[in-house]
Protein backbone atom coordinates (compact mmCIF):
# COMPACT_ATOMS: atom_id res chain seq x y z
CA UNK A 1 0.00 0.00 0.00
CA UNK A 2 1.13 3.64 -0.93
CA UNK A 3 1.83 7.02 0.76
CA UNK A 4 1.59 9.12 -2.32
CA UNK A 5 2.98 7.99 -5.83
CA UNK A 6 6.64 7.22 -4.96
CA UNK A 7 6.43 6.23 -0.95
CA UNK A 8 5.59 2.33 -0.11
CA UNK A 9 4.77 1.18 3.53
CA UNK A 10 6.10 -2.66 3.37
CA UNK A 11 8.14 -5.15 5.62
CA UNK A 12 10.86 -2.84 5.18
CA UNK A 13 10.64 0.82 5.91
CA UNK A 14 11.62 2.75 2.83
CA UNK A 15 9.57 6.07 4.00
CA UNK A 16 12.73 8.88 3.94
CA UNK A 17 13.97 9.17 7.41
CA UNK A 18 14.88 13.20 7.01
CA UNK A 19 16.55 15.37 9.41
CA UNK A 20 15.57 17.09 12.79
CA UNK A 21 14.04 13.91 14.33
CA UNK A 22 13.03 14.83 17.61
CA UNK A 23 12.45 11.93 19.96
CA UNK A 24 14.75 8.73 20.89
CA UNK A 25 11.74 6.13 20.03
CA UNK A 26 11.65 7.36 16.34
CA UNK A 27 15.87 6.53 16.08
CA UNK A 28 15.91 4.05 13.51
CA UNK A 29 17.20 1.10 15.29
CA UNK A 30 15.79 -2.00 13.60
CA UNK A 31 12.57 -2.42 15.47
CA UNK A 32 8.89 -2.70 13.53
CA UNK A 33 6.81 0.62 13.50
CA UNK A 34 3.68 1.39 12.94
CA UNK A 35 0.96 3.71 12.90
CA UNK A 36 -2.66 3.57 13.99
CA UNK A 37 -4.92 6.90 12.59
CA UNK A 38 -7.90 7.00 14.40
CA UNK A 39 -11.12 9.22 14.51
CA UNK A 40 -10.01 12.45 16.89
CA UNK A 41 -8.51 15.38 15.84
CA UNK A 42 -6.04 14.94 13.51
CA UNK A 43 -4.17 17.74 11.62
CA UNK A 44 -3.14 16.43 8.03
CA UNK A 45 -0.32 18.43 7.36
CA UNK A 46 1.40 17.66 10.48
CA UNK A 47 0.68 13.62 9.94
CA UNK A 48 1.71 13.80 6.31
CA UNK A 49 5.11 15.04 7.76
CA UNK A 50 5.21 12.64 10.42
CA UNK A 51 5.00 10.07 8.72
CA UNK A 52 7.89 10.30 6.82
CA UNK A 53 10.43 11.23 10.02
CA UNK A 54 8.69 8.49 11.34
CA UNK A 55 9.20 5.75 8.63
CA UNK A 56 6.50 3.43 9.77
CA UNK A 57 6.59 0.04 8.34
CA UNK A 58 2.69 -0.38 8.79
CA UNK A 59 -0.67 1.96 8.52
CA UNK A 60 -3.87 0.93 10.60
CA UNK A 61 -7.02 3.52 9.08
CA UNK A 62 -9.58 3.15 12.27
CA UNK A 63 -12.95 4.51 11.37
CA UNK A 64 -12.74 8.02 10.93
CA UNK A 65 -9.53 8.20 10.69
CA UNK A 66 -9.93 7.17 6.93
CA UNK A 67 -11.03 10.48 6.08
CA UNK A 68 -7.85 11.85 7.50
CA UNK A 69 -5.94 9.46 5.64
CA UNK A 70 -7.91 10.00 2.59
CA UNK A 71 -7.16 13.64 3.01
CA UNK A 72 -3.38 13.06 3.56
CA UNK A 73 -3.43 11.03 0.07
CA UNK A 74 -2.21 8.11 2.27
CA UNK A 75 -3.39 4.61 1.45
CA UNK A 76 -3.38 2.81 4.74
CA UNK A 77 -2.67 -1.31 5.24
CA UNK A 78 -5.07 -1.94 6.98
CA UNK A 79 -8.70 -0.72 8.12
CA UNK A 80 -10.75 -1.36 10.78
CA UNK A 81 -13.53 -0.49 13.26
CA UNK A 82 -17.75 -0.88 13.22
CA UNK A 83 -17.49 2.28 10.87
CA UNK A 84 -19.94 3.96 12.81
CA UNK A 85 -18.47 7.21 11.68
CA UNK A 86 -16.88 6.77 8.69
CA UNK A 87 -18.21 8.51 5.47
CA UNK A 88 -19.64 5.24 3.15
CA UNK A 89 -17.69 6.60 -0.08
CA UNK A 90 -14.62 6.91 2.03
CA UNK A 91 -14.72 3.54 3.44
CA UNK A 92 -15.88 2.18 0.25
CA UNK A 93 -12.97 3.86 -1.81
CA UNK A 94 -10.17 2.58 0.22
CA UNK A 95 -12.05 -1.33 -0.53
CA UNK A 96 -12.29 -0.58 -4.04
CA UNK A 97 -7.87 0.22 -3.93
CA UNK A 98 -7.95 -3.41 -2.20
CA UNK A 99 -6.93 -2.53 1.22
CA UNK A 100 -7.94 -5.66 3.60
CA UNK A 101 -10.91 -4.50 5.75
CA UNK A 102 -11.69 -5.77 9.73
CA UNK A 103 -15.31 -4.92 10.48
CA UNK A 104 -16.23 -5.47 14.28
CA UNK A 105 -19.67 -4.76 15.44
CA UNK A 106 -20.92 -1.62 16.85
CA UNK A 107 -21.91 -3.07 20.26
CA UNK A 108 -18.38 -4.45 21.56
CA UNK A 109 -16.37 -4.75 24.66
CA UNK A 110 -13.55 -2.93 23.41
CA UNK A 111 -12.84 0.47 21.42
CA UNK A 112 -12.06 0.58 17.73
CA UNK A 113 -8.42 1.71 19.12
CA UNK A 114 -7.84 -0.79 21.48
CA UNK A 115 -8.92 -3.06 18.65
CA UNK A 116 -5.89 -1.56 16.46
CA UNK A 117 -3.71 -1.83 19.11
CA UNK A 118 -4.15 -5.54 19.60
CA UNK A 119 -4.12 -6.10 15.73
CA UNK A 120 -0.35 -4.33 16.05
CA UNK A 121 1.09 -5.87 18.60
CA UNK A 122 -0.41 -9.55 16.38
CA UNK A 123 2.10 -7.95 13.44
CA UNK A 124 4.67 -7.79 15.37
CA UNK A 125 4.76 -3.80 15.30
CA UNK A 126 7.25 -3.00 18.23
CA UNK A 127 6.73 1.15 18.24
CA UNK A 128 3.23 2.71 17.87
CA UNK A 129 2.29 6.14 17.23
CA UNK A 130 -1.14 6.96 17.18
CA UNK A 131 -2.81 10.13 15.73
CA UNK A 132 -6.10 11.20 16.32
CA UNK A 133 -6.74 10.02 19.55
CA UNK A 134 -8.21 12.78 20.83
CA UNK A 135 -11.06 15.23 20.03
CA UNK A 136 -14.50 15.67 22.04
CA UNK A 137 -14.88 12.60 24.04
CA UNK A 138 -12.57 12.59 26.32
CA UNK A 139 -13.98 9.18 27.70
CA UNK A 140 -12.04 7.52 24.57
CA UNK A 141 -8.96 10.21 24.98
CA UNK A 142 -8.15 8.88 28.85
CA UNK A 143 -9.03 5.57 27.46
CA UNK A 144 -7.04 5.04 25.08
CA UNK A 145 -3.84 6.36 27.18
CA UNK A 146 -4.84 4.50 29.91
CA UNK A 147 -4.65 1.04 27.69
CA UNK A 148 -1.27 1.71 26.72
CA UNK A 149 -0.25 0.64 30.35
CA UNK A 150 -1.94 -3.00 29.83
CA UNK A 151 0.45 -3.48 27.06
CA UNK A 152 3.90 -2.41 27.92
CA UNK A 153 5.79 -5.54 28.17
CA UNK A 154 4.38 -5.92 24.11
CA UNK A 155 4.95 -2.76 22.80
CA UNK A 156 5.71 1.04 23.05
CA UNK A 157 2.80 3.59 22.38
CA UNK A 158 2.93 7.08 21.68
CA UNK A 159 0.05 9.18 21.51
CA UNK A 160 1.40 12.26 19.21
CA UNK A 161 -0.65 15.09 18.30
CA UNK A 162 1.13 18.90 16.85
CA UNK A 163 1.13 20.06 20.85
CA UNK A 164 2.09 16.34 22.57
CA UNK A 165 3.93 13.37 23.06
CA UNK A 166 2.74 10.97 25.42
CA UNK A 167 3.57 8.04 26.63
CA UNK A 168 3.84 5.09 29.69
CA UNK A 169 7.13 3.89 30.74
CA UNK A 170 7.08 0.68 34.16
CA UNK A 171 10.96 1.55 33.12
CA UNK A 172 12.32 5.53 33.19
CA UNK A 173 13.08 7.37 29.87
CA UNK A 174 15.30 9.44 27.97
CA UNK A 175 13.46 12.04 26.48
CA UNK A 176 14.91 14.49 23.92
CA UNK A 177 13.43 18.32 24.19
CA UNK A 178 13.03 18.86 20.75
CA UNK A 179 10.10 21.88 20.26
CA UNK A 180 8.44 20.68 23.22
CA UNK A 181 8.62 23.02 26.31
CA UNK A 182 7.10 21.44 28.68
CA UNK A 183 7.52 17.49 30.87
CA UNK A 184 4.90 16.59 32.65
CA UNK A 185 5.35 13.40 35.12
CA UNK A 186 2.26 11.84 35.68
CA UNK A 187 1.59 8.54 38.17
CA UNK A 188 -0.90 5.93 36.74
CA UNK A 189 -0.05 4.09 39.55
CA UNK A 190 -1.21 4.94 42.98
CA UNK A 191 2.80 6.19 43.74
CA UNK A 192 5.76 5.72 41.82
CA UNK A 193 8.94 5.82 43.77
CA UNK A 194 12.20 6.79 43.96
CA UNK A 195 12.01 9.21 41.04
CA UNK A 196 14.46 10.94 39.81
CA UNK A 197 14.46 13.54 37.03
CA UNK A 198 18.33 14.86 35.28
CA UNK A 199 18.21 17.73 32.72
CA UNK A 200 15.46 19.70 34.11
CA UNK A 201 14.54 23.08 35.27
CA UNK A 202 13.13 21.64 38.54
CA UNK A 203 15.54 18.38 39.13
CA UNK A 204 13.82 15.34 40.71
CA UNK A 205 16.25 13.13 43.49
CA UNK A 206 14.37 9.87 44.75
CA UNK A 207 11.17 11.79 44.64
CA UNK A 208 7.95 9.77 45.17
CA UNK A 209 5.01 10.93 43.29
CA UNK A 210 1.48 10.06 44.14
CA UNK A 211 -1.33 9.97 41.43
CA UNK A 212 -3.76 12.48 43.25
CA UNK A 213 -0.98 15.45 43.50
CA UNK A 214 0.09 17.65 40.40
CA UNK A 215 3.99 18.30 41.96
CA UNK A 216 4.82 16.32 38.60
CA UNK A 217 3.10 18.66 35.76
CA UNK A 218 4.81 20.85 33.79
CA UNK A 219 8.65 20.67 34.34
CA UNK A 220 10.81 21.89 31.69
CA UNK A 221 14.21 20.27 30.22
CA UNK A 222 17.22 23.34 30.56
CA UNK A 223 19.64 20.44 28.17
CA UNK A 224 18.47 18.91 24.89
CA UNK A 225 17.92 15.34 26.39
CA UNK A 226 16.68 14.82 30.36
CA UNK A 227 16.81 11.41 32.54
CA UNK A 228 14.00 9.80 34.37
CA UNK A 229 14.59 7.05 36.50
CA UNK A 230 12.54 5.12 39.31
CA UNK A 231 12.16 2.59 41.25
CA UNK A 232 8.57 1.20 41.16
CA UNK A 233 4.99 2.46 39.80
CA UNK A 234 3.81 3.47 35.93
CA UNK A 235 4.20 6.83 35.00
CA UNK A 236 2.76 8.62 32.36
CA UNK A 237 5.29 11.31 30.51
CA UNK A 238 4.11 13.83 28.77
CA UNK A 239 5.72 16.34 26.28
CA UNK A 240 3.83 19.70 25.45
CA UNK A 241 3.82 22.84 24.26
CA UNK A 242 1.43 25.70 24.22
């Protein structure tokens, strides 16, 4: 399947890698990476250019995110979802190009992300990014980040948007600054201990964090790439910018 006329997604990225690459997960460093669009907010300019830095081996269209997709001129490799939001013709014009189609049932136990989540992690897809996974319900925006924790042991999720980067570590992280001024340090688990935080404005030494204070939101790296270690708990790290 393509991105545009000359770009291929396949078993082998071949998407241009391109300079200024901002974060360590996107190094290229031999590991499977894919991409799940789904049906938030998604800003096509910035995911056409993503895209390429990122060099994804694999494209998952989820339900509306087709329409972003279509817009982007990017033919996904695979779709899914109960296409309860999905424009027909749009759904209908990525069948007609031959793109393999998983339709799941409106009434389901699971959302159309966690769905392409699962079907990642069954390709073998090591590093996911996903775009659009926000927007008006923010039932499926805390969702969907909160899932990511079920699944670290199988696989490292971003959520990226043009104003964040987030993800869950059970294991500290380097994280590069790049355009991002703010580092928020947020505990999914009821306290995560012994942190400690290197690079930053306000430096972190054995620090334990509880999940009902905000002592962890918005920090601010002072060198290019900061340190986070700890010793127990899941933490949710979060990149923004205003």
């Amino acid at each position: 399947m393509c991105l545009w006329p000359d770009l291929q997604f396949s078993e082998r990225r071949c998407c241009s890698r391109g300079e200024g690459v901002q974060a360590k997960d996107e190094r290229d460093d031999g590991l499977m990476i894919g991409v799940i669009v789904s049906g938030g907010n998604v800003d096509v300019t910035y995911l056409k250019r993503r895209l390429i830095l990122l060099g994804a081996n694999i494209v998952y269209g989820v339900d509306k995110g087709l329409e972003a997709l279509d817009e982007a001129n990017v033919v996904p490799n695979w779709i899914l979802g109960d296409f309860d939001s999905c424009r027909p013709e749009t759904l209908e014009k990525f069948k007609g190009m031959g793109v393999p189609v998983l339709t799941y049932p409106a009434e389901k136990d699971m959302t159309d992300t966690h769905l392409a989540i699962e079907k990642a992690i069954e390709d073998g897809v090591k590093r996911l990014y996903i775009f659009g996974w926000n927007g008006s319900r923010m039932d499926h925006t805390m969702g969907s980040i909160l899932i990511a924790e079920k699944y670290l042991k199988d696989i490292h999720i971003v959520f990226i948007d043009p104003n964040n980067r987030i993800f869950v570590t059970s294991n500290g992280a380097v994280i590069e600054k790049g355009d991002y001024k703010y580092v928020s340090l947020l505990p999914l688990s009821d306290k995560v201990t012994g942190v400690t935080a290197k690079g930053f404005k306000y430096p972190l030494d054995r620090q334990d964090l509880s999940r009902t204070d905000s002592y962890g939101i918005s920090n601010e790296l002072e060198s290019e790439i900061g340190h986070v270690f700890f010793d127990k708990g899941v933490l949710c790290i979060v990149q923004s910018k205003d």
